[in-house]
N, C-alpha and C. Protein backbone atom coordinates (compact mmCIF):
# COMPACT_ATOMS: atom_id res chain seq x y z
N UNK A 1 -91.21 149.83 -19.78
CA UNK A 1 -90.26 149.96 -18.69
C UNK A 1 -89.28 148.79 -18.76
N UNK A 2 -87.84 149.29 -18.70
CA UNK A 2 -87.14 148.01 -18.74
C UNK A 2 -86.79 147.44 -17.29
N UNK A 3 -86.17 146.22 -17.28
CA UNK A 3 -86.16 145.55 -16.02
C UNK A 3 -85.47 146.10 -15.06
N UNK A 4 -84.03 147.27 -15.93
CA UNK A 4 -83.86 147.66 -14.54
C UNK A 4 -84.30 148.98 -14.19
N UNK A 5 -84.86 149.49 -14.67
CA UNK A 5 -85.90 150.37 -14.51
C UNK A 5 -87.06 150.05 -13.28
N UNK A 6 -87.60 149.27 -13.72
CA UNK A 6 -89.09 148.11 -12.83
C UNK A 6 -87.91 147.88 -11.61
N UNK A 7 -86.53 147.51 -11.60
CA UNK A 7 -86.05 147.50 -9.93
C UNK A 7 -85.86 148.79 -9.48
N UNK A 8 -85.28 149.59 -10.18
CA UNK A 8 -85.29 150.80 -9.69
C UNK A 8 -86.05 151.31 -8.53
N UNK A 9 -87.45 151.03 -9.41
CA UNK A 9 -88.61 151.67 -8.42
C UNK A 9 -88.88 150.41 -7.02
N UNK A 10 -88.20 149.39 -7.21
CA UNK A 10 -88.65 148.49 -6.38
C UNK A 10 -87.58 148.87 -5.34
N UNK A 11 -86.14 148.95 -5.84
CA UNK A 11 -85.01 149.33 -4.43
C UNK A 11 -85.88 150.56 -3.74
N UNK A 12 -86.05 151.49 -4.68
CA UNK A 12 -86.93 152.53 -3.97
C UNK A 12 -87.52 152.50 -2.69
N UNK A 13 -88.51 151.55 -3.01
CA UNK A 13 -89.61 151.42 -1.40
C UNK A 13 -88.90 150.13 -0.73
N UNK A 14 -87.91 149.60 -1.00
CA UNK A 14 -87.37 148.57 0.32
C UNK A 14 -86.56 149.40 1.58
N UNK A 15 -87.00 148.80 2.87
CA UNK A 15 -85.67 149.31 3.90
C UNK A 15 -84.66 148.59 4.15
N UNK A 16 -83.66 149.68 4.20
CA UNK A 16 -82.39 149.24 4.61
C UNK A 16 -82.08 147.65 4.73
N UNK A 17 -82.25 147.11 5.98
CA UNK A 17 -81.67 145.28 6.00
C UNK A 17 -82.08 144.89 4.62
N UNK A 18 -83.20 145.56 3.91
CA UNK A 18 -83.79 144.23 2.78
C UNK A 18 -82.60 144.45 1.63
N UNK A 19 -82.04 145.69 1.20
CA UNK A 19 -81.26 146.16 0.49
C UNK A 19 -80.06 145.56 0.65
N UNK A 20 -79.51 145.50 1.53
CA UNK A 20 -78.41 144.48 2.05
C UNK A 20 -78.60 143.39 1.99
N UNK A 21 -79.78 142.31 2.24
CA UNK A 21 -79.99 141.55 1.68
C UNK A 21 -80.05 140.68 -0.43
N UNK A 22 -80.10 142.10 -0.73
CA UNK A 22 -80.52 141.75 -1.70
C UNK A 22 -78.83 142.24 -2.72
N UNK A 23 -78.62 142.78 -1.92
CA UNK A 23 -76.86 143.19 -2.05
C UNK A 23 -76.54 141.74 -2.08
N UNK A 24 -76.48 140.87 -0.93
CA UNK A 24 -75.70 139.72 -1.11
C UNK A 24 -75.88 138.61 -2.00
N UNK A 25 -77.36 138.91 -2.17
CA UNK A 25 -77.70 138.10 -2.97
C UNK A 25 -77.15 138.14 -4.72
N UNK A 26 -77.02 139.53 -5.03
CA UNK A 26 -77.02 139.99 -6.32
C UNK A 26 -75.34 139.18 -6.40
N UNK A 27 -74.03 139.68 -4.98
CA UNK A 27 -72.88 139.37 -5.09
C UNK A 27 -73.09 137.39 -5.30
N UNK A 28 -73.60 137.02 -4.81
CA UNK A 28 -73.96 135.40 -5.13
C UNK A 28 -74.10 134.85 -6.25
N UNK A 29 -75.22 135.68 -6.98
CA UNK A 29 -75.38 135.47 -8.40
C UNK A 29 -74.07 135.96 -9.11
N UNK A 30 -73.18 136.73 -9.39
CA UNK A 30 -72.70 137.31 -9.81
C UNK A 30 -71.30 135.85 -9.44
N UNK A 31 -71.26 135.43 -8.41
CA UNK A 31 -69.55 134.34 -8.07
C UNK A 31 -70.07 133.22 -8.78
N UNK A 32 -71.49 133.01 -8.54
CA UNK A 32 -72.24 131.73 -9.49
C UNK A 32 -71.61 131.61 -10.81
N UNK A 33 -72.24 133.16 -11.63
CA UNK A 33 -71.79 133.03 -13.41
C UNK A 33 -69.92 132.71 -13.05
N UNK A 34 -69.21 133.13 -12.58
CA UNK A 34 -68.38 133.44 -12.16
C UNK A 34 -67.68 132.02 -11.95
N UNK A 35 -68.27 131.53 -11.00
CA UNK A 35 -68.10 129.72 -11.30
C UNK A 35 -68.23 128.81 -12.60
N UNK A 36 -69.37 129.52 -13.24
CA UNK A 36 -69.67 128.51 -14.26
C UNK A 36 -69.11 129.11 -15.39
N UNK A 37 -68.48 130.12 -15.34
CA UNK A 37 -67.15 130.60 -16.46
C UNK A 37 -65.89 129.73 -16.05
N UNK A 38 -65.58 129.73 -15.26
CA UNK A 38 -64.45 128.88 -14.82
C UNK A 38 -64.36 127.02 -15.26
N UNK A 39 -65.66 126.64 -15.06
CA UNK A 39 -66.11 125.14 -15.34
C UNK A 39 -65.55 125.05 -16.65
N UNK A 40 -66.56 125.95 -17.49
CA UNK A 40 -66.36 126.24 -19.09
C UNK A 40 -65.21 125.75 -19.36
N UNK A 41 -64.15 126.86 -18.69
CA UNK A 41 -63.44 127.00 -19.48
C UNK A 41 -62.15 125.97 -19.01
N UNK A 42 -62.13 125.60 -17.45
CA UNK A 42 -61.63 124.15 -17.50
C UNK A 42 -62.28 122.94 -18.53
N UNK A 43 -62.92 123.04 -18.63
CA UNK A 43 -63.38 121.86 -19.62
C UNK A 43 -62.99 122.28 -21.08
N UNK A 44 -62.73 123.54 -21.58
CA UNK A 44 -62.45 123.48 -22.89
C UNK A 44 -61.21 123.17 -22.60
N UNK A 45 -60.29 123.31 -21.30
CA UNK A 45 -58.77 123.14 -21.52
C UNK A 45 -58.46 121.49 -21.33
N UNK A 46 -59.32 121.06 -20.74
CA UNK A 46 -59.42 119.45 -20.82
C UNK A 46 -59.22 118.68 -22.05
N UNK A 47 -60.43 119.47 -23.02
CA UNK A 47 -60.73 118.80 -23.82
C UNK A 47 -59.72 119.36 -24.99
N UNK A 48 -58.84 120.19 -24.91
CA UNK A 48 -57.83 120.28 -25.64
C UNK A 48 -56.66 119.87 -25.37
N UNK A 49 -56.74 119.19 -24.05
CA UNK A 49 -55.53 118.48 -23.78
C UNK A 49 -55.65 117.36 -23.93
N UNK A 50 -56.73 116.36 -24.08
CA UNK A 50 -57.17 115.25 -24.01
C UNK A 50 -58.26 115.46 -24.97
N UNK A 51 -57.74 114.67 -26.28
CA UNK A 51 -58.55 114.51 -27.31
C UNK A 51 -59.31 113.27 -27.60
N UNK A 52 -60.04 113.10 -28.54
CA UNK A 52 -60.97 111.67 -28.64
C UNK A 52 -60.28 110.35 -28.84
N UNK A 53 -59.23 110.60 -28.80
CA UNK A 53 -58.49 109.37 -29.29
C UNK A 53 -57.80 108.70 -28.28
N UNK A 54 -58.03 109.77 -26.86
CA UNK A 54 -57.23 109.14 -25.72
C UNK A 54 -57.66 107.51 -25.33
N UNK A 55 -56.49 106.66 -25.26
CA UNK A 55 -56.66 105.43 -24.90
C UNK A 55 -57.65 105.20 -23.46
N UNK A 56 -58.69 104.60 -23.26
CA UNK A 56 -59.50 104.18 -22.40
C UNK A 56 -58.67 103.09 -21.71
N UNK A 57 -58.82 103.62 -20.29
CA UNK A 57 -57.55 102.84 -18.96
C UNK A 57 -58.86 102.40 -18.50
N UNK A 58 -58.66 100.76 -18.08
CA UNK A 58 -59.31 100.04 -16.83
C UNK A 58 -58.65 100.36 -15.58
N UNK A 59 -59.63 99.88 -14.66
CA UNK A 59 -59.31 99.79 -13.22
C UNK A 59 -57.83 99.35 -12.69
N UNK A 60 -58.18 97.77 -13.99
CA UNK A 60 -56.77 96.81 -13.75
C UNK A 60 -55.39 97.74 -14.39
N UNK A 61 -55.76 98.30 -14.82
CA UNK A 61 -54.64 99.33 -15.93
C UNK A 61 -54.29 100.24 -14.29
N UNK A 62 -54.69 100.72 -13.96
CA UNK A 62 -54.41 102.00 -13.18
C UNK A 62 -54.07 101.33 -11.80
N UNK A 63 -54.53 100.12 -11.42
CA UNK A 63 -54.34 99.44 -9.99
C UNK A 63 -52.71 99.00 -10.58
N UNK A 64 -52.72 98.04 -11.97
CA UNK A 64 -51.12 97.91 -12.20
C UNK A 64 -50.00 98.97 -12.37
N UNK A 65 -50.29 99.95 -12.57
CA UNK A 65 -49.48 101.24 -12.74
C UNK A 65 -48.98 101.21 -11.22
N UNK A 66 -49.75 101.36 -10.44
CA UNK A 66 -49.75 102.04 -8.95
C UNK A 66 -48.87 101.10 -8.12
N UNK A 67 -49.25 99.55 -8.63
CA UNK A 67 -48.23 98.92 -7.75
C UNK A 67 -46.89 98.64 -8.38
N UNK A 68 -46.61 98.92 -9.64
CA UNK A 68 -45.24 99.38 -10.17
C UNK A 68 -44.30 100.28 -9.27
């Protein structure tokens, strides 16, 4: 039996509220991957905009910029 098979029979015998429950839950999981596609793929655009060679800024570097 595959897994969604084995839920199949499980939505089966739940009532109503639990189904809705488990509705929101499924939409949760689903914005989660959904989030962590997004992370991904900000970070691959990071890291193609900003390569290994980017110069490393101190504090004093970025406090002197600011009061320029």
């Amino acid at each position: 039996m595959t897994t969604r098979e084995a839920l199949d029979v499980v939505l089966q015998e739940l009532p109503q509220h639990r189904l809705v429950q488990l509705l929101d839950f499924a939409k949760f999981l689903r914005l989660q991957d959904e989030s962590e596609a997004w992370q991904q793929f900000g970070q691959m655009q990071l890291a193609r905009a900003y390569g290994s060679d980017e110069p490393e800024y101190s504090l004093a570097d970025v406090e002197r910029k600011l009061a320029e």
